[in-house]
Protein backbone atom coordinates (compact mmCIF):
# COMPACT_ATOMS: atom_id res chain seq x y z
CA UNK A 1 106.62 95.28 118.58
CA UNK A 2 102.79 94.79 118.50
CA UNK A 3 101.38 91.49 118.12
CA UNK A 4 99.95 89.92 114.75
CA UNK A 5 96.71 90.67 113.66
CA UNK A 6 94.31 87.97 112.59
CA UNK A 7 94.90 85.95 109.91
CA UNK A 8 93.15 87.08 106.90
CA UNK A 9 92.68 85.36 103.35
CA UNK A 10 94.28 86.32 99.54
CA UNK A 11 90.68 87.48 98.85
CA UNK A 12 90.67 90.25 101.55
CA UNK A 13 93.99 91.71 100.23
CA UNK A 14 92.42 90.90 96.55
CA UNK A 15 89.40 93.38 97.37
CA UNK A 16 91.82 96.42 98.48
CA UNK A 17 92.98 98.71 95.46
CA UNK A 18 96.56 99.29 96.69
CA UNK A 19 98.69 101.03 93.99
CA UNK A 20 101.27 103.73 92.93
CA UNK A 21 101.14 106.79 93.06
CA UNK A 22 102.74 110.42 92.45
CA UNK A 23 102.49 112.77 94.66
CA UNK A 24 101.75 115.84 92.78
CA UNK A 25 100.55 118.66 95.26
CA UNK A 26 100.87 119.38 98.73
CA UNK A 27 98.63 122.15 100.82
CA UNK A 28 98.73 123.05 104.62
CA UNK A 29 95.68 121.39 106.41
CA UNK A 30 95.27 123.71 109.90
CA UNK A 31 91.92 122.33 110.57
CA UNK A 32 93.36 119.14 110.60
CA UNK A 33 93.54 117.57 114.29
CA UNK A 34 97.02 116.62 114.15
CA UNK A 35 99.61 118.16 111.85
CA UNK A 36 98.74 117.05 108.43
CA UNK A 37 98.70 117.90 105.08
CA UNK A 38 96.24 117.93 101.94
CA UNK A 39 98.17 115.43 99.72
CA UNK A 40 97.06 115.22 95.19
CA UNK A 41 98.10 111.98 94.17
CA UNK A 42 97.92 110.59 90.32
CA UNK A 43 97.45 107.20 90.96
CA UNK A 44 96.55 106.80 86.71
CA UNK A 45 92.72 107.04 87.75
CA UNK A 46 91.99 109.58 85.84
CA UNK A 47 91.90 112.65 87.89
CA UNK A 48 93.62 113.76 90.84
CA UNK A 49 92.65 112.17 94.61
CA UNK A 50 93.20 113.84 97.58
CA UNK A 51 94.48 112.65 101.17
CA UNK A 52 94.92 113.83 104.45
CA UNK A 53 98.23 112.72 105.74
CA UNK A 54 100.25 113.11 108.84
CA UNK A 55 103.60 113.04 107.00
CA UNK A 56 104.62 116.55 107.96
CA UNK A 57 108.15 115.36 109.27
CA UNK A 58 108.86 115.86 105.10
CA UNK A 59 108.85 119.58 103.70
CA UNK A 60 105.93 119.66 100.82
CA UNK A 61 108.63 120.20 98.08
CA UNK A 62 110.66 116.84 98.81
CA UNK A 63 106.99 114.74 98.65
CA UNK A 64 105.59 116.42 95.10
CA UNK A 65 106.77 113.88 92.28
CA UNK A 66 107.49 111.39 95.07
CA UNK A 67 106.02 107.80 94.15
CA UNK A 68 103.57 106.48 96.78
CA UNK A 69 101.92 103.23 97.82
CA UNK A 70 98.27 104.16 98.29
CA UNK A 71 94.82 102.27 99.01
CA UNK A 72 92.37 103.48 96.37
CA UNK A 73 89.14 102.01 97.65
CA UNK A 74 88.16 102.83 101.32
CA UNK A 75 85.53 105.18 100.72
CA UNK A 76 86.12 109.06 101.46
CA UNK A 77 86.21 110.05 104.89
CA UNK A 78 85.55 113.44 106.05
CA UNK A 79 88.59 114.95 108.03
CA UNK A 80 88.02 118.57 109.13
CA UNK A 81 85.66 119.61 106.60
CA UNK A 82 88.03 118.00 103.45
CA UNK A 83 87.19 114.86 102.03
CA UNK A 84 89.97 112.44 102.31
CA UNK A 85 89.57 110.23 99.09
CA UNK A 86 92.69 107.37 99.83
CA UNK A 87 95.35 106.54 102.25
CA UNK A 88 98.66 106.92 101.62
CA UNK A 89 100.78 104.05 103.15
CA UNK A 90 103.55 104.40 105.34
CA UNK A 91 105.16 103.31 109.11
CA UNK A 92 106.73 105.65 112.16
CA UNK A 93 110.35 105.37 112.45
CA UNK A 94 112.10 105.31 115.97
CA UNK A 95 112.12 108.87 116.28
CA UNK A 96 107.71 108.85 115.98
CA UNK A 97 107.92 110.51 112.17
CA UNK A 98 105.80 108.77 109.74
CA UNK A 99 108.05 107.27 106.55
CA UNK A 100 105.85 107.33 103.28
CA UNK A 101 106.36 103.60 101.80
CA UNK A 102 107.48 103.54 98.20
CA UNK A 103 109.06 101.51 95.14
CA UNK A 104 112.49 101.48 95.20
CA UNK A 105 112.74 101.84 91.49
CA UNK A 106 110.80 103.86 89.12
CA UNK A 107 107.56 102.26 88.11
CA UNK A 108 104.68 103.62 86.38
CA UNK A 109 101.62 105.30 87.92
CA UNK A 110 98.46 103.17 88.69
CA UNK A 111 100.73 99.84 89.13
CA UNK A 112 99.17 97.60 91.40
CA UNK A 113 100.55 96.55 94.57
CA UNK A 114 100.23 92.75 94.67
């Protein structure tokens, strides 16, 4: 297990947009570096935004209408020529695959994560 990080205050986690999501389309992403795909998420914002995600130990019909955690507000970053708008949250399982954190109920898009 890696060590803690730093301690950080209420107001750093306060300045992060983390929220809910649905997964709503899934592409291929070849360019990408290491297997990933180009991930539409409603996350109640108003239009669709798009993420480059290493989550290809799921097939692209089991993610679309998944519910996601997501952080809204770290700025785009270009990944291979596609402009990756939020992260999707998630952790590796003993095996290496990455596990896409979610609500364990139903709960409606744009919720925020607190």
């Amino acid at each position: 297990m890696s060590p803690l990080k730093p301690q950080a205050t209420y107001d750093d986690l306060a300045r992060l947009d983390i929220r809910i999501g649905k997964v709503v389309e899934v592409q291929p992403f070849p360019r990408a570096r290491n297997p990933s795909y180009k991930v539409g998420v409603d996350v109640g914002a108003g239009r669709i935004m798009w993420s480059s995600a290493q989550i290809t130990n799921y097939e692209p019909v089991a993610l679309v209408g998944s519910l996601v955690v997501c952080i809204c507000n770290l700025g785009p970053k270009n990944i291979a020529g596609f402009t990756s708008e939020l992260l999707i949250l998630g952790a590796k399982d003993a095996g290496g695959n990455v596990i896409v954190l979610g609500p364990r109920s139903e709960v409606a898009l744009g919720e925020p994560i607190f």
